[in-house]
PDB file of N, CA and C in Angstrom:
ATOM      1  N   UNK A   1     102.620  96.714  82.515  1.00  0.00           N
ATOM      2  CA  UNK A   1     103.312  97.845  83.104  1.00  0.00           C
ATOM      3  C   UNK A   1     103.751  97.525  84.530  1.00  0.00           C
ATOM      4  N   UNK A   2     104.982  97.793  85.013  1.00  0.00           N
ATOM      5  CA  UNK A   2     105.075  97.935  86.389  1.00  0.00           C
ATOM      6  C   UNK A   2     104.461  98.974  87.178  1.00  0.00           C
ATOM      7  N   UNK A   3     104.553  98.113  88.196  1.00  0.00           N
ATOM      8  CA  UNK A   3     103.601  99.110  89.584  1.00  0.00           C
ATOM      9  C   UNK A   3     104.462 100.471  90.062  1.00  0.00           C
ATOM     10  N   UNK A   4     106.269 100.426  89.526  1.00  0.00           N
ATOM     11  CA  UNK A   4     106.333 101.137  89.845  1.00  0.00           C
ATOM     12  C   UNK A   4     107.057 102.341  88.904  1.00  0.00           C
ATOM     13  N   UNK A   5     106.282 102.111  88.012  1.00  0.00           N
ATOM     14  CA  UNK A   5     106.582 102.826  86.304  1.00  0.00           C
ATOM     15  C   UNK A   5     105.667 104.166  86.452  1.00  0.00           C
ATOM     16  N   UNK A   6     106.140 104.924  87.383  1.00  0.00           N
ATOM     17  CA  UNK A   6     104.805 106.215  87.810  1.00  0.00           C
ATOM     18  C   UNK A   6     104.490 106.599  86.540  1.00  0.00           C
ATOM     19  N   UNK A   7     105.649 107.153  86.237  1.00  0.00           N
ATOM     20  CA  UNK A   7     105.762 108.016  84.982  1.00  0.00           C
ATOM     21  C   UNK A   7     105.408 107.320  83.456  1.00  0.00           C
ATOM     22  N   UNK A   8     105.076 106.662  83.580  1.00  0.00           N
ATOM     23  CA  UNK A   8     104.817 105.848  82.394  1.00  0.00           C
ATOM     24  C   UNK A   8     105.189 105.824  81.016  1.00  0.00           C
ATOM     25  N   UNK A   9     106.974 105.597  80.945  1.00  0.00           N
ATOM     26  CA  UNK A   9     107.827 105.489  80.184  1.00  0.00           C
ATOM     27  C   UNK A   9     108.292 104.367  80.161  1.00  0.00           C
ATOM     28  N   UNK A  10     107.974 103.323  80.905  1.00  0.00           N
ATOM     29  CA  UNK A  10     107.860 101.905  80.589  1.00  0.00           C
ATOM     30  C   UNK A  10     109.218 101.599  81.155  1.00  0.00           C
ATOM     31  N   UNK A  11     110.262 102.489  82.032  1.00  0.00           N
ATOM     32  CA  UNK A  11     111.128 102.034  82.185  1.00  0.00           C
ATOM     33  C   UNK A  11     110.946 102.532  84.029  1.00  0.00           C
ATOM     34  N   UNK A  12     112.047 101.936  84.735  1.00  0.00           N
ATOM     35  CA  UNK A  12     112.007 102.498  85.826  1.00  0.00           C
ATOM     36  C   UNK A  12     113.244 103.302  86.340  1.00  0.00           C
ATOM     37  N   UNK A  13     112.900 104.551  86.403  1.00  0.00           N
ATOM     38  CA  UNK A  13     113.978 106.008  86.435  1.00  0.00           C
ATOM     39  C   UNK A  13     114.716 105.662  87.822  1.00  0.00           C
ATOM     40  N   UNK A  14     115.500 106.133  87.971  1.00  0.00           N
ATOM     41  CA  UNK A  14     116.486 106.456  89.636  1.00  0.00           C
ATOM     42  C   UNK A  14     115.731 106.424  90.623  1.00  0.00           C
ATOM     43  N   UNK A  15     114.493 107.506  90.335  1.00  0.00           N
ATOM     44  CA  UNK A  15     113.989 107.778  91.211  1.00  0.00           C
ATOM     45  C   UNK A  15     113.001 106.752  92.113  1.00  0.00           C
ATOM     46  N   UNK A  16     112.337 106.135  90.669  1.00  0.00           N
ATOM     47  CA  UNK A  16     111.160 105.518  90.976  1.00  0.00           C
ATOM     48  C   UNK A  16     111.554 103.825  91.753  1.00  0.00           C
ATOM     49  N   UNK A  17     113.192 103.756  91.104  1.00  0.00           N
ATOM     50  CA  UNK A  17     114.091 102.366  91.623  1.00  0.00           C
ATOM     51  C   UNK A  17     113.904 102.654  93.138  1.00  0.00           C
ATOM     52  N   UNK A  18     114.530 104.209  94.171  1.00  0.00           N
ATOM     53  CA  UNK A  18     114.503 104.013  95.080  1.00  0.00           C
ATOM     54  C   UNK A  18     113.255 103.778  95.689  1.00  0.00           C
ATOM     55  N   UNK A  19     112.690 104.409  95.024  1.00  0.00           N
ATOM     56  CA  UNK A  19     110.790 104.065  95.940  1.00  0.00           C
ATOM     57  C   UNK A  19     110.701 102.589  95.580  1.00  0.00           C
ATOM     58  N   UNK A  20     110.944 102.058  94.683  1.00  0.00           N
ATOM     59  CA  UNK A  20     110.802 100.293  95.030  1.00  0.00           C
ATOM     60  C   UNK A  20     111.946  99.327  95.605  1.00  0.00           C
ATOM     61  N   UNK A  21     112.400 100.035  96.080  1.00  0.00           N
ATOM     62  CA  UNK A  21     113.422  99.442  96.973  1.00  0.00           C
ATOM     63  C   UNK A  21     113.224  99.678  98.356  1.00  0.00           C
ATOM     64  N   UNK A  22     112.744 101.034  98.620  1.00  0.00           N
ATOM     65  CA  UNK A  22     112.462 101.190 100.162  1.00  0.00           C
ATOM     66  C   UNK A  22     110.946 100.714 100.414  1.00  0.00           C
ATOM     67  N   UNK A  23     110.006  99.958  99.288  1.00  0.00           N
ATOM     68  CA  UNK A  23     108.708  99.456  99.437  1.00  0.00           C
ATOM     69  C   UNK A  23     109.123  97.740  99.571  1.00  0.00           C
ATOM     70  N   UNK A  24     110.288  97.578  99.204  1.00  0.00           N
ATOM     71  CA  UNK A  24     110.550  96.147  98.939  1.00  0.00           C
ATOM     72  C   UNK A  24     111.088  95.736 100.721  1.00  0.00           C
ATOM     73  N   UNK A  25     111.827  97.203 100.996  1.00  0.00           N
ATOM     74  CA  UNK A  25     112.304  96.911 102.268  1.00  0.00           C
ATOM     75  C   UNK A  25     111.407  97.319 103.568  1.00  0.00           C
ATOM     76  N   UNK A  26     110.823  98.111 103.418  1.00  0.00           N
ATOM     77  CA  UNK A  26     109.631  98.477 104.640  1.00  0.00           C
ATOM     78  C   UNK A  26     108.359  96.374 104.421  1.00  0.00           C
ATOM     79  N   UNK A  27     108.233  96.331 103.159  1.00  0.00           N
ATOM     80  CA  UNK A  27     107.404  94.742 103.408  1.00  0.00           C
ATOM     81  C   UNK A  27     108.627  93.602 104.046  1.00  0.00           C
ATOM     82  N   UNK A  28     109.846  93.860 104.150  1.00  0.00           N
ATOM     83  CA  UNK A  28     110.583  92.817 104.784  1.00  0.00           C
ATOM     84  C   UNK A  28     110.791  92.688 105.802  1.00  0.00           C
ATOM     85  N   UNK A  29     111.082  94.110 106.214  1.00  0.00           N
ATOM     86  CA  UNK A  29     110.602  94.580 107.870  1.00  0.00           C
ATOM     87  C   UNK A  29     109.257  94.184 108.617  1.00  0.00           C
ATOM     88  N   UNK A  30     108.136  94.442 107.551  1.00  0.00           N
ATOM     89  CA  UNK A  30     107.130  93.856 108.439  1.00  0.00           C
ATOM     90  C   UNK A  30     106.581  92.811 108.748  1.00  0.00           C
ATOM     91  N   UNK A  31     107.275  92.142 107.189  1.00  0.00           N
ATOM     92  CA  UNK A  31     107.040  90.703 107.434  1.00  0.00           C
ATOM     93  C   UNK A  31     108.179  89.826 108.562  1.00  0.00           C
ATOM     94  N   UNK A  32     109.042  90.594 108.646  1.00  0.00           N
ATOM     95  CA  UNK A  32     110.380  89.901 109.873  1.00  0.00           C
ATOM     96  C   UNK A  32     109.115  90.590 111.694  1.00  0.00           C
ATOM     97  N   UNK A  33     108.862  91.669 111.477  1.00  0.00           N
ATOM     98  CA  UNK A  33     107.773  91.986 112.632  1.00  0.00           C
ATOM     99  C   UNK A  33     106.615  91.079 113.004  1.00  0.00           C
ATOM    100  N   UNK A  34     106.348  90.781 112.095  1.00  0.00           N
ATOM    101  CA  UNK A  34     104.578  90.036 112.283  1.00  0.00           C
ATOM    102  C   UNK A  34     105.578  88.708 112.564  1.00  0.00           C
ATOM    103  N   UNK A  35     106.449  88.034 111.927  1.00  0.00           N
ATOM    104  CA  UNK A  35     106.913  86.771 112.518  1.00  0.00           C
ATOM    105  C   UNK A  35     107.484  86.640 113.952  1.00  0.00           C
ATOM    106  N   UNK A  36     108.154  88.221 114.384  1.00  0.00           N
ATOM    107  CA  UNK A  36     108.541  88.325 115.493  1.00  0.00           C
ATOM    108  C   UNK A  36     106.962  88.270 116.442  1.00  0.00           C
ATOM    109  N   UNK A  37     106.319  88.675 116.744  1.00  0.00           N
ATOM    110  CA  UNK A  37     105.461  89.144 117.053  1.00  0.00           C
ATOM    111  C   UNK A  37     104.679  87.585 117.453  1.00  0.00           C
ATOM    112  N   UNK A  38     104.111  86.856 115.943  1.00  0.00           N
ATOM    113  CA  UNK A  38     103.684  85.048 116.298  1.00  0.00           C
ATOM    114  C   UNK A  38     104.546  84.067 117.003  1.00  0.00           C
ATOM    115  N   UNK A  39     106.003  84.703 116.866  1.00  0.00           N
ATOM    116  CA  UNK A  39     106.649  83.671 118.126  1.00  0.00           C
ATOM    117  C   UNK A  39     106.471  84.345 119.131  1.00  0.00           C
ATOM    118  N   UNK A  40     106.661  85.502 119.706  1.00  0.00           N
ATOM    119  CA  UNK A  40     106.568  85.450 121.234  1.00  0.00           C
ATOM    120  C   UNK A  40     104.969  85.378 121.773  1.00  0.00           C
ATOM    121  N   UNK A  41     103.979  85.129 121.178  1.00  0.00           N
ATOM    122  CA  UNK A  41     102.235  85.080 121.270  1.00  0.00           C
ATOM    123  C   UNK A  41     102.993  83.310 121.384  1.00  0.00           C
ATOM    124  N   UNK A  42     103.112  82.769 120.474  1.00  0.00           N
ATOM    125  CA  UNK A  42     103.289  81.445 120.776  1.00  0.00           C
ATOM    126  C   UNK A  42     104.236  80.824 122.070  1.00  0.00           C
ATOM    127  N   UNK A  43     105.062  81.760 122.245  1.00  0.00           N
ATOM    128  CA  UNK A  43     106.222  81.514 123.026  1.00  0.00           C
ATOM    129  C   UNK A  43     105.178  81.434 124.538  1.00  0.00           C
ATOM    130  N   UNK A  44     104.312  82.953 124.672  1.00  0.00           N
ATOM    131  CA  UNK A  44     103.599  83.334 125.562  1.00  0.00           C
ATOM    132  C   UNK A  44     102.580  82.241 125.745  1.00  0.00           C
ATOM    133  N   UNK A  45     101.720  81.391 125.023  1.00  0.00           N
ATOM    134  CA  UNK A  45     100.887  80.345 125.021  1.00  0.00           C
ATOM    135  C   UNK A  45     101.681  78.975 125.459  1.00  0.00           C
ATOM    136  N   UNK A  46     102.543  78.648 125.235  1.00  0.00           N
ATOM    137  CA  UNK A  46     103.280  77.288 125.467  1.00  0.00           C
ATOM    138  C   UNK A  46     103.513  77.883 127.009  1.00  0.00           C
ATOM    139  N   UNK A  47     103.846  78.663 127.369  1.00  0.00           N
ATOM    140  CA  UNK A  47     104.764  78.821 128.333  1.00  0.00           C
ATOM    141  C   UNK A  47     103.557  78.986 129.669  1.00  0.00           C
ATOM    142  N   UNK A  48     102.278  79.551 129.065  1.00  0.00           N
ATOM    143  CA  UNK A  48     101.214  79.842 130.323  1.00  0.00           C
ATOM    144  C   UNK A  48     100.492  78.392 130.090  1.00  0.00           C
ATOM    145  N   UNK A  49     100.485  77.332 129.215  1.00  0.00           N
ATOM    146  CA  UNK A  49     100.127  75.768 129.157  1.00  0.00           C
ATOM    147  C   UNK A  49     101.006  74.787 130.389  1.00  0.00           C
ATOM    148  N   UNK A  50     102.440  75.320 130.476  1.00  0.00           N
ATOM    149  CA  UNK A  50     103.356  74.920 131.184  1.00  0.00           C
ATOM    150  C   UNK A  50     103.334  75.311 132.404  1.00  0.00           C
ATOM    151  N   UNK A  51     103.142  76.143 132.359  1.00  0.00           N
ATOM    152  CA  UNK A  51     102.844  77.228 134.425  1.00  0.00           C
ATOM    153  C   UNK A  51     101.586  76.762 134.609  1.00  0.00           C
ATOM    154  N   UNK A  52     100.669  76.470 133.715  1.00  0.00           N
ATOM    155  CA  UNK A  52      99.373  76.799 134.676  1.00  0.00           C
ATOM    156  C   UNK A  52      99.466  75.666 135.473  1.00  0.00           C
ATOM    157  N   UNK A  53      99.777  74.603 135.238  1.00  0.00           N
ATOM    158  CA  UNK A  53      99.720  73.280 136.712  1.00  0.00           C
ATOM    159  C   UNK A  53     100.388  73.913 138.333  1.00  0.00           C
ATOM    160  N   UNK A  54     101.413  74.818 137.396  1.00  0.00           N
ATOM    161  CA  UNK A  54     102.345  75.293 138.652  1.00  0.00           C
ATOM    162  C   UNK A  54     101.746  76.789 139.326  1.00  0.00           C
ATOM    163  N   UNK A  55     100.600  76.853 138.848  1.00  0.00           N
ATOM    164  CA  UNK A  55      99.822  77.873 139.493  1.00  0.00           C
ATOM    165  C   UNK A  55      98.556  76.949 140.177  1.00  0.00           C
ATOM    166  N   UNK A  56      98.059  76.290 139.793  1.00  0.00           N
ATOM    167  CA  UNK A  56      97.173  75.637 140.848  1.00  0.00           C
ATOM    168  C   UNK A  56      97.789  75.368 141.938  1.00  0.00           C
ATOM    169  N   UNK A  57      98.935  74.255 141.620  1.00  0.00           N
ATOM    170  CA  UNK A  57      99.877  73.528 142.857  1.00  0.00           C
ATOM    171  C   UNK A  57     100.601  74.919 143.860  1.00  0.00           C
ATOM    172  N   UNK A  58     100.664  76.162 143.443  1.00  0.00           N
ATOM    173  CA  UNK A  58     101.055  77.353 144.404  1.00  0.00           C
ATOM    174  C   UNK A  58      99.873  77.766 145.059  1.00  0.00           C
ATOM    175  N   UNK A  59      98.597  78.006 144.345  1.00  0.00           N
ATOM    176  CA  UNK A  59      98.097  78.505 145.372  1.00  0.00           C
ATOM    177  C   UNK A  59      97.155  77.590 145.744  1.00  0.00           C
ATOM    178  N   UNK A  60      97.608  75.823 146.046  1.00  0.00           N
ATOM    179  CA  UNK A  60      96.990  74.750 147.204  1.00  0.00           C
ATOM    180  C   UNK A  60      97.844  74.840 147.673  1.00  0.00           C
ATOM    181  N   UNK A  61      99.339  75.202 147.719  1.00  0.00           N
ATOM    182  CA  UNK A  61     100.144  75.495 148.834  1.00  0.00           C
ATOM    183  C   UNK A  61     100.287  76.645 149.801  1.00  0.00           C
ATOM    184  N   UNK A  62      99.715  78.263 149.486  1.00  0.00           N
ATOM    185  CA  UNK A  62      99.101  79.116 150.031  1.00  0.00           C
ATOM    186  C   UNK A  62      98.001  78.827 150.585  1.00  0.00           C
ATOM    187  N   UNK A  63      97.561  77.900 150.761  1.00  0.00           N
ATOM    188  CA  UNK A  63      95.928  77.832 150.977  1.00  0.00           C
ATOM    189  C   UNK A  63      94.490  78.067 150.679  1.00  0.00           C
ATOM    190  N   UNK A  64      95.363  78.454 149.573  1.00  0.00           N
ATOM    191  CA  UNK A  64      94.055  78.971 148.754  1.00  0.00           C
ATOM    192  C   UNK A  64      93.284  78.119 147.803  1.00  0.00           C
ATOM    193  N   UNK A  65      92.706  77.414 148.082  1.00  0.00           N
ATOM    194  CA  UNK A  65      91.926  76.424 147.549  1.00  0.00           C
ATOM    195  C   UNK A  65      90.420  76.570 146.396  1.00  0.00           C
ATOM    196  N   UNK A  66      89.957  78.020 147.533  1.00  0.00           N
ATOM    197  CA  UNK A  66      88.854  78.381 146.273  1.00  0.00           C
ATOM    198  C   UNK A  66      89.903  78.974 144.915  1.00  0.00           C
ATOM    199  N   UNK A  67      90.959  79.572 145.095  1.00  0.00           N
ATOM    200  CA  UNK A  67      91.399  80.153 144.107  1.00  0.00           C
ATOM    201  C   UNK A  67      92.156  78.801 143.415  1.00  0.00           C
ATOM    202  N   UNK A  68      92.466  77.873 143.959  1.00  0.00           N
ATOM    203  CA  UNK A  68      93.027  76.599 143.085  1.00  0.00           C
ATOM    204  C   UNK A  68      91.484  75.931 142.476  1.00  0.00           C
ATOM    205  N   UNK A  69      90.178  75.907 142.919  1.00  0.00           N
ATOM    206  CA  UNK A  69      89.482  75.250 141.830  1.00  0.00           C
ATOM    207  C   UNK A  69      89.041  76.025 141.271  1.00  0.00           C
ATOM    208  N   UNK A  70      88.819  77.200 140.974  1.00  0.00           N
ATOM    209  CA  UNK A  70      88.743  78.459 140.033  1.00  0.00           C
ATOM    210  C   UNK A  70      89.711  78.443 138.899  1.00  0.00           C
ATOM    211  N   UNK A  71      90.863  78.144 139.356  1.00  0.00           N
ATOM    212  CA  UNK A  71      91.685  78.099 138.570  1.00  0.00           C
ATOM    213  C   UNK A  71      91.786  76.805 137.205  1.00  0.00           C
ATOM    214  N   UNK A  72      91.181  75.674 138.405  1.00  0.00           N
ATOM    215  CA  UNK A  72      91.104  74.356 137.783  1.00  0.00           C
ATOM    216  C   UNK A  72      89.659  74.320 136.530  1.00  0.00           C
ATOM    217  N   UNK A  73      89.122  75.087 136.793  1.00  0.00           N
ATOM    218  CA  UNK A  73      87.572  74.899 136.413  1.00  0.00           C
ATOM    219  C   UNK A  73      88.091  75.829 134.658  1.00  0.00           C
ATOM    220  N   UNK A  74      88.817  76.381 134.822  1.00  0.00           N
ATOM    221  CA  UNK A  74      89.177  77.601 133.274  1.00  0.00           C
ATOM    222  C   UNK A  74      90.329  76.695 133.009  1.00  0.00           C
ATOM    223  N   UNK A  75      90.957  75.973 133.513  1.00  0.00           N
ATOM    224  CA  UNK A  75      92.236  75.361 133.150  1.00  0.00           C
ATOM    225  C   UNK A  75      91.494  74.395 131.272  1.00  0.00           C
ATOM    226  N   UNK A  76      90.753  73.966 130.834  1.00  0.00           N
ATOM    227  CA  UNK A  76      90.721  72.807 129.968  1.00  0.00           C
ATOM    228  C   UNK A  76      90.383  74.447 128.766  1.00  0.00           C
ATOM    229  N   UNK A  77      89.784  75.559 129.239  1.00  0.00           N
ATOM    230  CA  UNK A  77      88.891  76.345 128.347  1.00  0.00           C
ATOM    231  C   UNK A  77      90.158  76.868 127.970  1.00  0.00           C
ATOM    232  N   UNK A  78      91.366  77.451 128.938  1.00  0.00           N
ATOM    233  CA  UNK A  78      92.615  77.938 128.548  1.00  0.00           C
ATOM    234  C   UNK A  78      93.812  77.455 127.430  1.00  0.00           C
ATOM    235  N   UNK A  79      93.444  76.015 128.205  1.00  0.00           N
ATOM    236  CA  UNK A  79      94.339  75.062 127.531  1.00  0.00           C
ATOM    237  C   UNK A  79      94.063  74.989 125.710  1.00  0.00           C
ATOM    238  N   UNK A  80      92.590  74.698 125.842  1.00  0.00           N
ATOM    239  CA  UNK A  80      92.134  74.712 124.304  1.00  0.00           C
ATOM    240  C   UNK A  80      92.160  75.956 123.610  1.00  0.00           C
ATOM    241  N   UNK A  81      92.533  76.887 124.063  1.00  0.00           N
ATOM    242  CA  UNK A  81      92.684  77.988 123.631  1.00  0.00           C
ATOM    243  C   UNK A  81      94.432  78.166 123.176  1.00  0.00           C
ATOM    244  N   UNK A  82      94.921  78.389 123.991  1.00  0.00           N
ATOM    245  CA  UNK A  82      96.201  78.488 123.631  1.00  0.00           C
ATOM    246  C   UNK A  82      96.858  77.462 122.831  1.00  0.00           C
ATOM    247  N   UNK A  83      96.397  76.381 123.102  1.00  0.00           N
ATOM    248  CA  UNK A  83      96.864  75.099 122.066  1.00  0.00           C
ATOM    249  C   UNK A  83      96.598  75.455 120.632  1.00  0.00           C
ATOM    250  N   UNK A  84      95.268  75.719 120.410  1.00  0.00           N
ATOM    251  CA  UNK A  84      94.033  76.574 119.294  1.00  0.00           C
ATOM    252  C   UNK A  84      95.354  77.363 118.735  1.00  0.00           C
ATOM    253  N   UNK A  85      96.051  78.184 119.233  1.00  0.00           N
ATOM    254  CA  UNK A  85      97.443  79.369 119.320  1.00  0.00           C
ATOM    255  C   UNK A  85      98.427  78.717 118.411  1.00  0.00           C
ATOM    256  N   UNK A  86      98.927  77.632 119.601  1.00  0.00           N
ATOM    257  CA  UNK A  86     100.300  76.702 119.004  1.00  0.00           C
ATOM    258  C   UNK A  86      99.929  76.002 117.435  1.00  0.00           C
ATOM    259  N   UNK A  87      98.933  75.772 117.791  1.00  0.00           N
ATOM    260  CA  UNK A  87      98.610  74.691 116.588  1.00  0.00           C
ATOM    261  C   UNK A  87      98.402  75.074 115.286  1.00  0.00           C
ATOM    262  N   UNK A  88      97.566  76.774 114.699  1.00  0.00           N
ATOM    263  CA  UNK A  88      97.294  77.458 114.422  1.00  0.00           C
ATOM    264  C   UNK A  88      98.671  78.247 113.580  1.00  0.00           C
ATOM    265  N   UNK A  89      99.407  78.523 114.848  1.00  0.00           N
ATOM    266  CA  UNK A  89     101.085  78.878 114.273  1.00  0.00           C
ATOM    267  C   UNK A  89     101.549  78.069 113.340  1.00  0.00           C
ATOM    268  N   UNK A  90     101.580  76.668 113.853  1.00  0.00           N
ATOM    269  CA  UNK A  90     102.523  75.737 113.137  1.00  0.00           C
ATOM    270  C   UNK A  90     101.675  75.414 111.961  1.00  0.00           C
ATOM    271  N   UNK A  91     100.593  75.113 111.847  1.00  0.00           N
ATOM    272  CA  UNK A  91      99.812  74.997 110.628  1.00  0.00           C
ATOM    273  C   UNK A  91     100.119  75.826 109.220  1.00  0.00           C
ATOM    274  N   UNK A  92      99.622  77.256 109.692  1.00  0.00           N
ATOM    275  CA  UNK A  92     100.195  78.366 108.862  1.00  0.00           C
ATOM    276  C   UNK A  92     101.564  78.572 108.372  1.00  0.00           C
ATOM    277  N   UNK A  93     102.447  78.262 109.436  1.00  0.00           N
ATOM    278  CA  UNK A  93     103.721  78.293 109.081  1.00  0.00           C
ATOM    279  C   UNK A  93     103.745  76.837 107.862  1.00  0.00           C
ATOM    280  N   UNK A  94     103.645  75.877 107.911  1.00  0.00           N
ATOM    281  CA  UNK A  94     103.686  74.657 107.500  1.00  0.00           C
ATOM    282  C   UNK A  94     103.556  74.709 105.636  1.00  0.00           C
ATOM    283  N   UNK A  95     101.869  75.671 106.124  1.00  0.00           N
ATOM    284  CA  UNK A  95     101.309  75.617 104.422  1.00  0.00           C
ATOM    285  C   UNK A  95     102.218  76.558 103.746  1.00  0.00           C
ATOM    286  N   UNK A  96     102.739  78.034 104.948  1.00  0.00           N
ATOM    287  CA  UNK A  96     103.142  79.100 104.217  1.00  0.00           C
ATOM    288  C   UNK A  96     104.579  78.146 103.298  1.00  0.00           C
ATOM    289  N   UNK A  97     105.820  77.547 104.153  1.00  0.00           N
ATOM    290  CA  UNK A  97     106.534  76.629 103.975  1.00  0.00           C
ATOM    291  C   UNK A  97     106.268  76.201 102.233  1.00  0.00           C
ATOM    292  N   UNK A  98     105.078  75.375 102.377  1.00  0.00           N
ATOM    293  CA  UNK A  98     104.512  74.180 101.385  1.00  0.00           C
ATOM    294  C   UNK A  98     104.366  74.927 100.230  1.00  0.00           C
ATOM    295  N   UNK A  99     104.013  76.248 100.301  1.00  0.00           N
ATOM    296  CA  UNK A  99     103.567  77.189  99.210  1.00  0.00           C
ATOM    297  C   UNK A  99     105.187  77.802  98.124  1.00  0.00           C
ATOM    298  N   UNK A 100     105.859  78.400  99.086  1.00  0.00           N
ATOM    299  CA  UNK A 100     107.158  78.621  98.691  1.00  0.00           C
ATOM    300  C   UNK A 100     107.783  77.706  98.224  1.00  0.00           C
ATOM    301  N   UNK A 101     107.921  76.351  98.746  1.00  0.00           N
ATOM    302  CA  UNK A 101     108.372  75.834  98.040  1.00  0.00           C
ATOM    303  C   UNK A 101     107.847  75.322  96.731  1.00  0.00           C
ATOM    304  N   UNK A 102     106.520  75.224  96.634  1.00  0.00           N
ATOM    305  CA  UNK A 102     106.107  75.107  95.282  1.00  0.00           C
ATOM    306  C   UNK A 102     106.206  76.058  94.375  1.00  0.00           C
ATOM    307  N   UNK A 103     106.222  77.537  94.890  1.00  0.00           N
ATOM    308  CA  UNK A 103     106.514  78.318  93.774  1.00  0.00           C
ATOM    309  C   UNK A 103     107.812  78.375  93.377  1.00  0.00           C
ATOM    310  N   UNK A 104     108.894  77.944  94.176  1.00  0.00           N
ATOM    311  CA  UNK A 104     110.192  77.901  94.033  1.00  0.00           C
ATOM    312  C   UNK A 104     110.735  77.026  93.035  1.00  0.00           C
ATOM    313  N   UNK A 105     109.785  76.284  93.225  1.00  0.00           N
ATOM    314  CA  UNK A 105     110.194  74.566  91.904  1.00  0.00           C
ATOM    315  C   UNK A 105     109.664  75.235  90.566  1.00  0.00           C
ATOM    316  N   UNK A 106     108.413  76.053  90.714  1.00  0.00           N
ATOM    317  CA  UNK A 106     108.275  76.284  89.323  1.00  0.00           C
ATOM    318  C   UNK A 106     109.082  77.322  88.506  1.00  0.00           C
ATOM    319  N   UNK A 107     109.757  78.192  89.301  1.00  0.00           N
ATOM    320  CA  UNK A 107     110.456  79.095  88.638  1.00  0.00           C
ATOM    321  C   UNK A 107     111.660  78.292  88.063  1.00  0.00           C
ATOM    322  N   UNK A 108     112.151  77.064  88.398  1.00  0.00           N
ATOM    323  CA  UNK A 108     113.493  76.572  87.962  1.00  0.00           C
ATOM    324  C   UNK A 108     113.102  76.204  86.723  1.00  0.00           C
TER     325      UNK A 108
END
């Protein structure tokens, strides 16, 4: 039976077409959201991997030195973290990739 055979006449009425069409389209939306969403988290991680040198080197040029080895001392815990981020993205993306295309070959 289909999931969206409410009525259970084995066929799917007008009605029940639009409810699986606006269920087909609210999951495309969210799946285009959640992808929006892992690039700019990733975008946001590459980009604070890239500044953070240029935040030590600003504030040893302010003078602020306790706040540059403070900074230096979280710098490797940050780094492995956000990398943890990048790496994590591309992985998932990779298998998600690897998966589709295998189901794609078998339908031919």
């Amino acid at each position: 039976m289909n999931e969206y055979d409410f009525n259970g006449n084995g066929k799917i009425d007008d009605d029940e077409r639009e409810i699986m069409l606006e269920d087909r389209r609210r999951k495309m939306e969210d799946a285009d959201a959640k992808r929006d969403v892992q690039r700019r988290l990733v975008v946001a991680c590459t980009a604070g991997m890239l500044l953070y040198p240029l935040a030590i080197f600003l504030a040893v040029l302010a003078g602020l030195e306790r706040a540059a080895e403070l900074i230096t001392d979280i710098a490797s815990v940050y780094v492995i973290g956000a990398s943890g981020v990048v790496a994590a993205y591309f992985g998932f993306n990779a298998m998600e990739s690897k998966n589709v295309a295998s189901t794609d070959r078998s339908a031919h």
